[in-house]
Protein backbone atom coordinates (compact mmCIF):
# COMPACT_ATOMS: atom_id res chain seq x y z
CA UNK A 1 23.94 -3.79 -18.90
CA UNK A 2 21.68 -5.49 -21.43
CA UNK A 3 22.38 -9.22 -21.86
CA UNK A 4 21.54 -11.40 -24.84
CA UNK A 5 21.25 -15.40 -24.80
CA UNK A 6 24.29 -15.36 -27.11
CA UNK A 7 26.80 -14.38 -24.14
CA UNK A 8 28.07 -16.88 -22.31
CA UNK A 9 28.91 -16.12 -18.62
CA UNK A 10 30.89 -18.04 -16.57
CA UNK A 11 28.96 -20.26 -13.53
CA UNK A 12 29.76 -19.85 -9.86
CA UNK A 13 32.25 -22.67 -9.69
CA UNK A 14 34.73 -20.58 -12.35
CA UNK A 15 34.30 -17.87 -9.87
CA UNK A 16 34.99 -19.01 -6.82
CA UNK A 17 38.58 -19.09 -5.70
CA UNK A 18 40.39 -18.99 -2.18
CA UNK A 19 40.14 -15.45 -0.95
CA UNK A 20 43.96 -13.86 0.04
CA UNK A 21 42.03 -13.15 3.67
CA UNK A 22 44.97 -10.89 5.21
CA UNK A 23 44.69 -6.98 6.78
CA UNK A 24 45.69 -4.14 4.91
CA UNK A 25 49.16 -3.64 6.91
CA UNK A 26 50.04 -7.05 6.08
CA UNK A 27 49.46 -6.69 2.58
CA UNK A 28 51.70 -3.32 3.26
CA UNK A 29 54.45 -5.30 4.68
CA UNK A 30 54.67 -7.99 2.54
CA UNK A 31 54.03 -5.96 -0.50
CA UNK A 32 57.71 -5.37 -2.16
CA UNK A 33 58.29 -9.44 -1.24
CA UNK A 34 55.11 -10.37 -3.04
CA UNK A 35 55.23 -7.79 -5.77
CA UNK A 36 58.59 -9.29 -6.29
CA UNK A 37 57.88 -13.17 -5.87
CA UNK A 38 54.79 -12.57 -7.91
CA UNK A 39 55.79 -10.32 -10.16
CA UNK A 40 55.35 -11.93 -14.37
CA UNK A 41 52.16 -13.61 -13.05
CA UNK A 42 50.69 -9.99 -12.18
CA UNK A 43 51.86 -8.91 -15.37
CA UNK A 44 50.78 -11.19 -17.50
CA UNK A 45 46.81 -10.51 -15.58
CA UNK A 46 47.17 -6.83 -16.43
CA UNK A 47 47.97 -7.79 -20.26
CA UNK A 48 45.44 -9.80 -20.12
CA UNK A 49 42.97 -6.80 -18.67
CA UNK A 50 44.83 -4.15 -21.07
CA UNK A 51 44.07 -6.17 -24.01
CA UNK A 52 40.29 -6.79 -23.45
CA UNK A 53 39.09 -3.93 -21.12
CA UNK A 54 35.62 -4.74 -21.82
CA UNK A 55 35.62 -8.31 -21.25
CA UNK A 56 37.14 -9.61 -17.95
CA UNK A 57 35.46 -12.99 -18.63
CA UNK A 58 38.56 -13.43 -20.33
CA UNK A 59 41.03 -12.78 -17.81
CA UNK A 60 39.81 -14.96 -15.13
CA UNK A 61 42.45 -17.67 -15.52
CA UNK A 62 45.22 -15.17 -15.47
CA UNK A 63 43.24 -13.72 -11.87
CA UNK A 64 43.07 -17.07 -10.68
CA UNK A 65 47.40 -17.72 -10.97
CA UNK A 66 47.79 -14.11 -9.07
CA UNK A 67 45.49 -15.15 -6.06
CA UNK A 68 47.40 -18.61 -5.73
CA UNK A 69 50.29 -16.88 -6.07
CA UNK A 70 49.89 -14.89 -3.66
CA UNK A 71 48.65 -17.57 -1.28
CA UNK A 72 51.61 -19.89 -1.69
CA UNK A 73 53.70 -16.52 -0.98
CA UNK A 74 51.99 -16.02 2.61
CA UNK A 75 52.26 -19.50 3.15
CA UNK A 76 56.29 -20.03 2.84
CA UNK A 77 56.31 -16.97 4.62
CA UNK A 78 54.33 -18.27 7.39
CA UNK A 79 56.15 -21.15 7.37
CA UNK A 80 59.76 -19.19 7.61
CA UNK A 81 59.64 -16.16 9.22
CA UNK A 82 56.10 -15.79 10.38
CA UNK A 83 57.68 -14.01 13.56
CA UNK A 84 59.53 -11.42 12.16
CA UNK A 85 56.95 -10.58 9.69
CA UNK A 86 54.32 -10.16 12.36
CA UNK A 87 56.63 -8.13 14.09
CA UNK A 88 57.12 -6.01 11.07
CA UNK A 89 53.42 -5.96 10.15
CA UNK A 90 52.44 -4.70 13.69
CA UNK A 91 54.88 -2.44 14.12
CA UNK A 92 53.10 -0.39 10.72
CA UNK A 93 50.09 -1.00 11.67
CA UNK A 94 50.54 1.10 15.04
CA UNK A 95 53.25 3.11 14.86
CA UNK A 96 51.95 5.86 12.18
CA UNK A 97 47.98 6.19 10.68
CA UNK A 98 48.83 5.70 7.07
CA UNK A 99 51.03 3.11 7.18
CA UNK A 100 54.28 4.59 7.07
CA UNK A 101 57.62 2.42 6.79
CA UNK A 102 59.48 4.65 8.23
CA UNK A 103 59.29 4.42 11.81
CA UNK A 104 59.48 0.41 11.19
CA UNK A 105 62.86 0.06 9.44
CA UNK A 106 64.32 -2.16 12.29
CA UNK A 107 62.22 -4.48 12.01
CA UNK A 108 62.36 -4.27 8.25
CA UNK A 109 65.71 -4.74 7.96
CA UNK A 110 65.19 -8.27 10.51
CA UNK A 111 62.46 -9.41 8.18
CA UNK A 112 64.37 -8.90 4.95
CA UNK A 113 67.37 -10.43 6.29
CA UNK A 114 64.98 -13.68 7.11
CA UNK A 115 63.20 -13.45 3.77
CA UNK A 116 66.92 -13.36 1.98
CA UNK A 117 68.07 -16.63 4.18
CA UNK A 118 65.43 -18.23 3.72
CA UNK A 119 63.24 -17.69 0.96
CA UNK A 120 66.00 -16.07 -1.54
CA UNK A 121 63.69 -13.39 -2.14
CA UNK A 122 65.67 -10.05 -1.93
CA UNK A 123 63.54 -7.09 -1.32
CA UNK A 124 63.45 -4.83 -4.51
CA UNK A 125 65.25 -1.33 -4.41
CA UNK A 126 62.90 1.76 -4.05
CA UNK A 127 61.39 2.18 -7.58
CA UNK A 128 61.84 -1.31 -8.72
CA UNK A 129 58.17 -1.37 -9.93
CA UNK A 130 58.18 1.92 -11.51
CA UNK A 131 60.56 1.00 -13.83
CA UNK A 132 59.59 -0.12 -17.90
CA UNK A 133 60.06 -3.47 -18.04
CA UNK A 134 59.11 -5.73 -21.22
CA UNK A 135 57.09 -8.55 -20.58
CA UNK A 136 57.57 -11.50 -23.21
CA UNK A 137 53.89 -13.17 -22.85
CA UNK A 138 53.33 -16.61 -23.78
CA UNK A 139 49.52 -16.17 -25.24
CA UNK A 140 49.08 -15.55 -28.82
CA UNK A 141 48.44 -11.67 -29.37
CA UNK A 142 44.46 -10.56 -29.98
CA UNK A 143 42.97 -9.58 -32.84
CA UNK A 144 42.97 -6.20 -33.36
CA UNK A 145 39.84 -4.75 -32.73
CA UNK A 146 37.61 -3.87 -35.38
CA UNK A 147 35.81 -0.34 -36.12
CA UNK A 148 32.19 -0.72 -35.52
CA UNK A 149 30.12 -0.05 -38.91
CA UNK A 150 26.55 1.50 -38.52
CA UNK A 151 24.16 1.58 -41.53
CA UNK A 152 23.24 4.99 -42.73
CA UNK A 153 19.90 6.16 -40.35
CA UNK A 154 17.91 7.43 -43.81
CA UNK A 155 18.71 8.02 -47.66
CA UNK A 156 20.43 11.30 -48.78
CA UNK A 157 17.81 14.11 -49.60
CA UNK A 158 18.30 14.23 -53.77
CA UNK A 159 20.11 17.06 -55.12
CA UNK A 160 17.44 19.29 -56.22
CA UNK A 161 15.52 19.12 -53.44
CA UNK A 162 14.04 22.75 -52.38
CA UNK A 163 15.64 24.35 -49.52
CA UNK A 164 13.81 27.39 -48.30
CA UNK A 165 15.68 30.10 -46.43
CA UNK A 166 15.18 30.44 -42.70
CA UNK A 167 12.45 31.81 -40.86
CA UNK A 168 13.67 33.82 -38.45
CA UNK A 169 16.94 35.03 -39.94
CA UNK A 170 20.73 33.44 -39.40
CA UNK A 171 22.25 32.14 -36.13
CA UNK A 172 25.38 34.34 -36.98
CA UNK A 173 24.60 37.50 -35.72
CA UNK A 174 27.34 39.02 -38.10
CA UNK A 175 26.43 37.68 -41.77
């Protein structure tokens, strides 16, 4: 990608944010909690990265809400029930390859009950996030985007310019 002075990207310091540092079958278990918890802050990022799918620059506040977010998520969790979540993480993490929640609903149902007592964070139905929701943002709408307009390449030939016929016949085989 070709670069001109006139773009202005943003330094290391706008960049750097706490990582979410956490496995893959953690963010498995926890995911219908923190989909939940987090849920108009992750939809108002992907606005944000639906209406300028070019430009992320201009996202990177939005990013910035869904990784804290998500870390003050873990963190009342670990604070609450930070035993029967691990017990819920491990047992997906062994008990199948893919990380299947079916062999694991015991546990699941110990760590929702916790999350509900606790937290007040019910877990979401199956298909919560599928459904079409409407989200009301609070930023002002974008511009539309506007059609890019390229000057003509040359001048039109004039109109009695001579054409001569073609040298080696038609490229329709059938005129």
């Amino acid at each position: 990608m070709v670069l001109t002075n006139s773009v202005n990207l943003p330094t290391e310091e706008e960049l750097t944010v706490p990582e979410v540092n956490v496995s893959s079958a953690i963010l498995r278990a926890a995911s219908f909690h923190l989909g939940k918890q987090c849920e108009t802050i992750n939809n108002e990022f992907m606005l944000c990265r639906s209406e300028y799918p070019n430009d992320p620059r201009k996202c990177l506040d939005e990013g910035k809400e869904v990784t804290k977010c998500s870390l003050d998520f873990f963190r009342k969790m670990k604070a609450n029930c930070r035993q029967e979540f691990e017990t819920y993480a491990n047992c997906i993490d062994k008990s199948s390859t893919n990380f299947k929640f079916a062999p694991c609903r015991k546990t699941q149902g110990v760590y929702d009950q916790c999350m509900l007592e606790k937290l007040n964070i019910e877990r979401p139905y199956w298909g919560y996030f599928s459904e079409l929701k409407v989200h009301d943002s609070p930023r002002p709408r974008p511009p539309p985007p506007q059609p890019e307009v390229y000057p003509d390449a040359s001048e039109k030939l004039p109109l009695d310019y001579p054409k001569y016929g073609t040298k080696h016949g038609s490229r329709y085989f059938f005129e």
